[in-house]
PDB file of N, CA and C in Angstrom:
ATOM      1  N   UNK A   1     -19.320 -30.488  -5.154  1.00  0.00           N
ATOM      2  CA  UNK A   1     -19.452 -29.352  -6.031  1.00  0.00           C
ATOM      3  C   UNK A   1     -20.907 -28.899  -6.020  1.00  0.00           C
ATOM      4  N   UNK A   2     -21.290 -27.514  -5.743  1.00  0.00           N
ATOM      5  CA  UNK A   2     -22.544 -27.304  -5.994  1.00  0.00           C
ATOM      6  C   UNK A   2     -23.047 -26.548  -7.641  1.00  0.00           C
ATOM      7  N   UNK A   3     -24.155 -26.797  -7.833  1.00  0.00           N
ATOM      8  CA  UNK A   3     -24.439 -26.395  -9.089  1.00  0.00           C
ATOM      9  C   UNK A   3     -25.382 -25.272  -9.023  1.00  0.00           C
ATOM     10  N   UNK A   4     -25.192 -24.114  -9.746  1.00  0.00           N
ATOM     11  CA  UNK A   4     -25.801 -22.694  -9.466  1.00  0.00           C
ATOM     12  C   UNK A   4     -26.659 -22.728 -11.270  1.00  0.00           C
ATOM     13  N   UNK A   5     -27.777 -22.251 -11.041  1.00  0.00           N
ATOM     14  CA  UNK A   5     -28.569 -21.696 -12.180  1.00  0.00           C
ATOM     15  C   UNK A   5     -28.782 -19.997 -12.291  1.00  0.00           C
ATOM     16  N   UNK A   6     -28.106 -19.817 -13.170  1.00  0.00           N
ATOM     17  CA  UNK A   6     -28.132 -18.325 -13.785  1.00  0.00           C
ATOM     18  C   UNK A   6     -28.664 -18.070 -14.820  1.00  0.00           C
ATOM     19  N   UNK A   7     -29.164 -16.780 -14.806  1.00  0.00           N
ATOM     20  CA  UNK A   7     -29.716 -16.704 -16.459  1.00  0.00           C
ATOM     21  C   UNK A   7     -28.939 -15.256 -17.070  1.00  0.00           C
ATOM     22  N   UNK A   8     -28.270 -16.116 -18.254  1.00  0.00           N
ATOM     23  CA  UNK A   8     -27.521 -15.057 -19.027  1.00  0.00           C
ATOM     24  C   UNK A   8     -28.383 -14.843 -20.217  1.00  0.00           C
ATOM     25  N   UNK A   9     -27.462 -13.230 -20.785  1.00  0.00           N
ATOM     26  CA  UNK A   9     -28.534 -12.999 -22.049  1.00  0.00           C
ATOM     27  C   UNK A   9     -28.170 -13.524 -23.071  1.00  0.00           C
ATOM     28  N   UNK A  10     -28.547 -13.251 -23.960  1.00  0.00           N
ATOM     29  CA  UNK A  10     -29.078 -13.892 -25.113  1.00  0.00           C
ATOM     30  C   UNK A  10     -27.374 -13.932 -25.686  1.00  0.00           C
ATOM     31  N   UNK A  11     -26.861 -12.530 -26.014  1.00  0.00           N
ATOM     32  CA  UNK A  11     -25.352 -12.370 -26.291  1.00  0.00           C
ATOM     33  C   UNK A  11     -24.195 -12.891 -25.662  1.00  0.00           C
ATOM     34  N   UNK A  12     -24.297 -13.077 -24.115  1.00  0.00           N
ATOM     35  CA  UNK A  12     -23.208 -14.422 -23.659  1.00  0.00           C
ATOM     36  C   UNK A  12     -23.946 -15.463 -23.723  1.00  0.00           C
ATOM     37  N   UNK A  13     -24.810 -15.680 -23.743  1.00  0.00           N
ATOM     38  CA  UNK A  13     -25.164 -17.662 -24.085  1.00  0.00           C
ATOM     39  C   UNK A  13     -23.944 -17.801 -25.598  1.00  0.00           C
ATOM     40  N   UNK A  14     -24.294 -16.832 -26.875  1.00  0.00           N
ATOM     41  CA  UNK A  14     -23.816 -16.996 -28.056  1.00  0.00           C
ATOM     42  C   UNK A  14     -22.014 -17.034 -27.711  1.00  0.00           C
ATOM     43  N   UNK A  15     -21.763 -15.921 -27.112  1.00  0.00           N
ATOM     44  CA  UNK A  15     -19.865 -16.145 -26.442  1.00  0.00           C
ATOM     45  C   UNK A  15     -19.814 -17.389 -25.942  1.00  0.00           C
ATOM     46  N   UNK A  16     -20.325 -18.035 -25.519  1.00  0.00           N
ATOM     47  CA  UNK A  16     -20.423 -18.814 -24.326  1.00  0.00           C
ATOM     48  C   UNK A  16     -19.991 -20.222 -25.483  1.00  0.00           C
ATOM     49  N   UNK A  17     -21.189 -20.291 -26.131  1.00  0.00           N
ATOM     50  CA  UNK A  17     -20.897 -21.428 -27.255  1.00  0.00           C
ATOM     51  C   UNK A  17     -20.072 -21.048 -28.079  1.00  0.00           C
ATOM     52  N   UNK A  18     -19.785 -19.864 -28.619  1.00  0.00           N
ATOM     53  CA  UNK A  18     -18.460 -19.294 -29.804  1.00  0.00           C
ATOM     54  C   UNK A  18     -17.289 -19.925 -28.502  1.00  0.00           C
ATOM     55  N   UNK A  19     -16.942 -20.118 -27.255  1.00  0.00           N
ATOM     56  CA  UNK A  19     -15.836 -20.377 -27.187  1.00  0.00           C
ATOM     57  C   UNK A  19     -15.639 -22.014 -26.787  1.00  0.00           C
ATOM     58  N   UNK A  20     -16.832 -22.881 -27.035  1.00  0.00           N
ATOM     59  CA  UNK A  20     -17.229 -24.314 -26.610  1.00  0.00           C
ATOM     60  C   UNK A  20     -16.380 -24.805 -28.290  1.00  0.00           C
ATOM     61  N   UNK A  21     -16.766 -23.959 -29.003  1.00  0.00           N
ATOM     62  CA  UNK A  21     -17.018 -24.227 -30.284  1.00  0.00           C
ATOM     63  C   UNK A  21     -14.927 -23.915 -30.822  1.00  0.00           C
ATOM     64  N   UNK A  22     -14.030 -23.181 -30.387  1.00  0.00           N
ATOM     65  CA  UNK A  22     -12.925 -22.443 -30.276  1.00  0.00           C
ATOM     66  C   UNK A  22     -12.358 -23.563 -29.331  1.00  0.00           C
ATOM     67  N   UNK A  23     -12.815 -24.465 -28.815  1.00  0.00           N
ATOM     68  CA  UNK A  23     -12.148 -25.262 -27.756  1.00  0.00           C
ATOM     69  C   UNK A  23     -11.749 -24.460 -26.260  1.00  0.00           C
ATOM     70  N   UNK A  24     -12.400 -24.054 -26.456  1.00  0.00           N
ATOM     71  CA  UNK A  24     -12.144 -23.133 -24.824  1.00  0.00           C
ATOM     72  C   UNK A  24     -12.288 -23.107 -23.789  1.00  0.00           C
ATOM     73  N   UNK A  25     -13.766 -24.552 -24.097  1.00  0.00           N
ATOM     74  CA  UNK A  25     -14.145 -25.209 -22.912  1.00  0.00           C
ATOM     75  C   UNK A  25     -14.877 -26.308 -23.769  1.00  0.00           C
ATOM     76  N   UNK A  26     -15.202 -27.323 -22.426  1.00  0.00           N
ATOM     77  CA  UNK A  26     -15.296 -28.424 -22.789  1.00  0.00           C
ATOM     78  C   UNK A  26     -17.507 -28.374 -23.343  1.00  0.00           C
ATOM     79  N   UNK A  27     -18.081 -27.737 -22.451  1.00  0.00           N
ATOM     80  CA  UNK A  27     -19.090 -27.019 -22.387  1.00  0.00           C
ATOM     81  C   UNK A  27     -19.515 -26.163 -21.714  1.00  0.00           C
ATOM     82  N   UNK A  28     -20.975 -25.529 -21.560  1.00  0.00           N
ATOM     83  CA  UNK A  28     -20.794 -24.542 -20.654  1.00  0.00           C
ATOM     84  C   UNK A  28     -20.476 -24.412 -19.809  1.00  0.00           C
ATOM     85  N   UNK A  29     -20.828 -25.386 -18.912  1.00  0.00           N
ATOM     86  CA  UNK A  29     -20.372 -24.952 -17.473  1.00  0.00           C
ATOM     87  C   UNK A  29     -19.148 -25.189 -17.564  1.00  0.00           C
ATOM     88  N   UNK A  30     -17.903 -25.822 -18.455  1.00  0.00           N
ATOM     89  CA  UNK A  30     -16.483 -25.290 -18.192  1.00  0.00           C
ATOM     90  C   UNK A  30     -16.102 -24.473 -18.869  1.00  0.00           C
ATOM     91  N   UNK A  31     -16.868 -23.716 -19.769  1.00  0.00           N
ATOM     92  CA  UNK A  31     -16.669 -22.258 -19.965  1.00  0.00           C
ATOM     93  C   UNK A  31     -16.579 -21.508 -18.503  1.00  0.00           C
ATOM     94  N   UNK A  32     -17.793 -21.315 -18.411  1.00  0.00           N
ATOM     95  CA  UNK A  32     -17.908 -20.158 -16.849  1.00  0.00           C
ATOM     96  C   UNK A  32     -17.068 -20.624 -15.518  1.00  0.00           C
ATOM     97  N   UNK A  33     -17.105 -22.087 -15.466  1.00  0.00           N
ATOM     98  CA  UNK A  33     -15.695 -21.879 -14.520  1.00  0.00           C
ATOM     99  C   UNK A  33     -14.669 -22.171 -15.089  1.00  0.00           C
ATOM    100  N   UNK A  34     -14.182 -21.838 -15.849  1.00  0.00           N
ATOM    101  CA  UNK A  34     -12.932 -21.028 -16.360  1.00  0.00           C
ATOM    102  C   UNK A  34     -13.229 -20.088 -17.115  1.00  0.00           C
ATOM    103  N   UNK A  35     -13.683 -19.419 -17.059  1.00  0.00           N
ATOM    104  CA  UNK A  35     -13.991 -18.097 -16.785  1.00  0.00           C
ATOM    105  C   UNK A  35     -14.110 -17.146 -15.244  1.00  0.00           C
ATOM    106  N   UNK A  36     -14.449 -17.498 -14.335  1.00  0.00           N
ATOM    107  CA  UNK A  36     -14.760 -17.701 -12.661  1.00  0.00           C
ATOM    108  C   UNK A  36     -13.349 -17.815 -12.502  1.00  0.00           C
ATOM    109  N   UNK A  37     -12.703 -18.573 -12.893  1.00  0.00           N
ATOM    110  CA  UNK A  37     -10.875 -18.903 -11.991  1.00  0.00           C
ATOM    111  C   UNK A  37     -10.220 -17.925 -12.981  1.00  0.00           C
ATOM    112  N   UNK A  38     -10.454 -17.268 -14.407  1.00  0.00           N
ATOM    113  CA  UNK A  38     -10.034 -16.333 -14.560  1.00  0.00           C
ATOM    114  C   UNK A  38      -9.940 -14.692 -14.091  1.00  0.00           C
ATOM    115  N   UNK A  39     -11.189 -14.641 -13.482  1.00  0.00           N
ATOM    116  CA  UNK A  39     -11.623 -13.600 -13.180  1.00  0.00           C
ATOM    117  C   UNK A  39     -10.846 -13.485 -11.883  1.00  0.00           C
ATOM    118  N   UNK A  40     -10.709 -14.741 -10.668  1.00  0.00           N
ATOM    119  CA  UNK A  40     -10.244 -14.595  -9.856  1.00  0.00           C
ATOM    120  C   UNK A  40      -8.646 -14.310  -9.831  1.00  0.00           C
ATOM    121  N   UNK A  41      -8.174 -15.112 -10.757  1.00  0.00           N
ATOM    122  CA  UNK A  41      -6.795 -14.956 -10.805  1.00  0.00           C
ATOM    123  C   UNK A  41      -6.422 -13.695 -11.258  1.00  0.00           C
ATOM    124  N   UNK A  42      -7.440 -12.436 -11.930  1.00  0.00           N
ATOM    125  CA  UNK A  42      -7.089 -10.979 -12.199  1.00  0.00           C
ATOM    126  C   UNK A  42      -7.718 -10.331 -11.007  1.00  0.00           C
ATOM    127  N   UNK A  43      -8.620 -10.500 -10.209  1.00  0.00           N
ATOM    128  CA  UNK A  43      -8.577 -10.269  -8.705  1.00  0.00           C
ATOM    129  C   UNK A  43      -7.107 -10.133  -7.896  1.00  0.00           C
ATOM    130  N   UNK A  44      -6.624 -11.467  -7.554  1.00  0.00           N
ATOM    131  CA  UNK A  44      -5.661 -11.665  -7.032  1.00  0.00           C
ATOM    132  C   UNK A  44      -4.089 -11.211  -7.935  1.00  0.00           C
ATOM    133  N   UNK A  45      -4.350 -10.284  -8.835  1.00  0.00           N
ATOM    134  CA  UNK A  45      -2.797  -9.972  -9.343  1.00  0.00           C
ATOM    135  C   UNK A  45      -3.433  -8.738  -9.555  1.00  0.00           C
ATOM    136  N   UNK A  46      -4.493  -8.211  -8.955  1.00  0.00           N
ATOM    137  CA  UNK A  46      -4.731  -7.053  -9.270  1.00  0.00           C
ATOM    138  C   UNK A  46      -4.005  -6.387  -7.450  1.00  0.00           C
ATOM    139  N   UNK A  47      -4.682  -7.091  -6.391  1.00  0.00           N
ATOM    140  CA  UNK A  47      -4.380  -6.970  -5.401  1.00  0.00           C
ATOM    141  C   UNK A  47      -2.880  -7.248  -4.575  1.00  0.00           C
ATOM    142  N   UNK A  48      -2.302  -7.742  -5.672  1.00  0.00           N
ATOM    143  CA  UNK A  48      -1.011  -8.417  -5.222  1.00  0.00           C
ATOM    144  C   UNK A  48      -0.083  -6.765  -6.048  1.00  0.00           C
ATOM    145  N   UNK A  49      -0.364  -6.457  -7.186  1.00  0.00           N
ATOM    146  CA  UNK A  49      -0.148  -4.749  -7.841  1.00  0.00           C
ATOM    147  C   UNK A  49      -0.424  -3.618  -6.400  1.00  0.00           C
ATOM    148  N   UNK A  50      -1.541  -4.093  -6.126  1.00  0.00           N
ATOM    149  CA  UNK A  50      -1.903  -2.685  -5.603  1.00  0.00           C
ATOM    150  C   UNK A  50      -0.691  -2.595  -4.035  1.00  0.00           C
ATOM    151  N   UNK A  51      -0.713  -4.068  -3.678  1.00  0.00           N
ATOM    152  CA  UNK A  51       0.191  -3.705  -2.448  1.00  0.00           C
ATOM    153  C   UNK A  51       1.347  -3.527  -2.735  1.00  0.00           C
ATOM    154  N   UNK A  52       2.248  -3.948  -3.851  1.00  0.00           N
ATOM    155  CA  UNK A  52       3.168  -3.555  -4.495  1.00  0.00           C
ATOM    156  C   UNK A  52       3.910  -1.976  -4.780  1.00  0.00           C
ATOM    157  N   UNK A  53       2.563  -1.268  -5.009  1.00  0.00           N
ATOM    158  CA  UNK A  53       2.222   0.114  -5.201  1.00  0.00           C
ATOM    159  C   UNK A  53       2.565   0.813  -3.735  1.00  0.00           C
ATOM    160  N   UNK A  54       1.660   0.171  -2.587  1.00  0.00           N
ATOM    161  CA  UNK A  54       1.908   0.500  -1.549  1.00  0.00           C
ATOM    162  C   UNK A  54       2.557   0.774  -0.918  1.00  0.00           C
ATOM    163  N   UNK A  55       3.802  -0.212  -1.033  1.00  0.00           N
ATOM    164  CA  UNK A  55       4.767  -0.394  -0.173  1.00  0.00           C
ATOM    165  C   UNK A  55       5.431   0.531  -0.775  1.00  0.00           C
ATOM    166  N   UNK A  56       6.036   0.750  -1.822  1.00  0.00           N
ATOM    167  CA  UNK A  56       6.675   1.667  -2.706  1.00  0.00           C
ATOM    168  C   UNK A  56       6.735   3.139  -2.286  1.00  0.00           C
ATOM    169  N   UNK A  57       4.959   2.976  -1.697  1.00  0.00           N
ATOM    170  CA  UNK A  57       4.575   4.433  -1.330  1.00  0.00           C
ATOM    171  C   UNK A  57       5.388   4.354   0.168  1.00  0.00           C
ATOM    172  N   UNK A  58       5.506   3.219   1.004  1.00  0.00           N
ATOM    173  CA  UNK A  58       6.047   3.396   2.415  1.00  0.00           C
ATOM    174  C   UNK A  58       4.935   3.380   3.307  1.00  0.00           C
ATOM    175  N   UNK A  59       4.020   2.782   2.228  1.00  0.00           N
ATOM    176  CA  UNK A  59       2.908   2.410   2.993  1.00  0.00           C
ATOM    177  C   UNK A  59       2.676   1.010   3.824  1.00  0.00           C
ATOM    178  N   UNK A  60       3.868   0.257   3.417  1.00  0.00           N
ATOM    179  CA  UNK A  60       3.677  -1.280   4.399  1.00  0.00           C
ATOM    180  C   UNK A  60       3.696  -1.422   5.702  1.00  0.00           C
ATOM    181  N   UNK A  61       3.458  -2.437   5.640  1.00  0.00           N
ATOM    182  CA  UNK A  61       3.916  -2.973   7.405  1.00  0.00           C
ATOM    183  C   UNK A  61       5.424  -3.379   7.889  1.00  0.00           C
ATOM    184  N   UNK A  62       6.134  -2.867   8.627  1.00  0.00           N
ATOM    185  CA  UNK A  62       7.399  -3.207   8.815  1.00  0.00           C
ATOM    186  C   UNK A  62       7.252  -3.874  10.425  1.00  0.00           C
ATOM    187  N   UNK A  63       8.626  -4.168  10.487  1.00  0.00           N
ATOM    188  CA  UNK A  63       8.791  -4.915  11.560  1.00  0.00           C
ATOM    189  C   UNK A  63       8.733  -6.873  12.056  1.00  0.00           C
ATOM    190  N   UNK A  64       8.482  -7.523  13.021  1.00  0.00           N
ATOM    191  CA  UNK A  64       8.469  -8.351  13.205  1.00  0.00           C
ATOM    192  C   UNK A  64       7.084  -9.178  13.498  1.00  0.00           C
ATOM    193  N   UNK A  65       6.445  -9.434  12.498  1.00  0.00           N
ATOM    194  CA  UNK A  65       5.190 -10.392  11.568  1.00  0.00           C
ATOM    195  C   UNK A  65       4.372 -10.968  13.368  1.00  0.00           C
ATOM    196  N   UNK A  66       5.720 -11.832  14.186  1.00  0.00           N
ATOM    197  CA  UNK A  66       5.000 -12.735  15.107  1.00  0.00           C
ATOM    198  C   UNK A  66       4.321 -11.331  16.013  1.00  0.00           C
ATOM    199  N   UNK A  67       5.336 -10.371  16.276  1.00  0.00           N
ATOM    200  CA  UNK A  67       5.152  -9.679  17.206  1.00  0.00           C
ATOM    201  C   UNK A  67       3.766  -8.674  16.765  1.00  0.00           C
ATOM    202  N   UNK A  68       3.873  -8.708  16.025  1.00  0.00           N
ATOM    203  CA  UNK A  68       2.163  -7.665  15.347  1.00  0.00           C
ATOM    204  C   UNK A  68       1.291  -8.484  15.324  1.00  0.00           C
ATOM    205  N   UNK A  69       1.211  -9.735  15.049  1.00  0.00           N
ATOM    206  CA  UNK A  69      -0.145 -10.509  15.395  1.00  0.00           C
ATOM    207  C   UNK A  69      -0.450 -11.016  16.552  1.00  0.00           C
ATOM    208  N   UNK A  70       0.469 -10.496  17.829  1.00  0.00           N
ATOM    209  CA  UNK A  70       0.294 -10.793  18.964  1.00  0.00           C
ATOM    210  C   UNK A  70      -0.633  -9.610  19.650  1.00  0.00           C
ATOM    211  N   UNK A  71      -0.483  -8.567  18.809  1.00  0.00           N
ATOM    212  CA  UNK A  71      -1.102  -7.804  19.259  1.00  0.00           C
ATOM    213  C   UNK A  71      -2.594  -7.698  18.667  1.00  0.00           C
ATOM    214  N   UNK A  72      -3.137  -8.364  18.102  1.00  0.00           N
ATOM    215  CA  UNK A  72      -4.746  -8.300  17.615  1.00  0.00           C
ATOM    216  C   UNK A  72      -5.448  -9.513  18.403  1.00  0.00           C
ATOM    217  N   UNK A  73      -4.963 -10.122  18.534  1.00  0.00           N
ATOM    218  CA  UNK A  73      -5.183 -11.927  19.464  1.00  0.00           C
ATOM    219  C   UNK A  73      -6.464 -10.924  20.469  1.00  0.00           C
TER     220      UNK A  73
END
């Protein structure tokens, strides 16, 4: 695991402990990474929506998966 030093302001240090304090994390640094795997997991269902959207539009990829990645090789 590597360990990163950031400097937050003054108003998330105080969130930061309001949610140590709420049980939300164990301390800071498992505040911010869980916070970090939250953020990612609304990344990834944001992007998993948008292709959703896509396809809808008739915007996907059709056809046979092996045969289209044979062609970028």
């Amino acid at each position: 695991m590597t360990t990163l030093s950031i400097p937050v302001s003054g108003d998330l240090e105080k969130f930061i402990e309001r949610m140590i304090k709420e049980g939300r994390g164990a301390n800071k640094a498992d505040v911010v990474r869980r916070a970090l795997r939250e953020y990612e997991e609304n990344e990834l269902l944001k992007n998993i929506l948008q292709s959703e959207r896509e396809i809808a539009q008739g915007k996907g990829l059709g056809g046979n998966l092996r045969e289209l990645a044979k062609k970028f090789k």
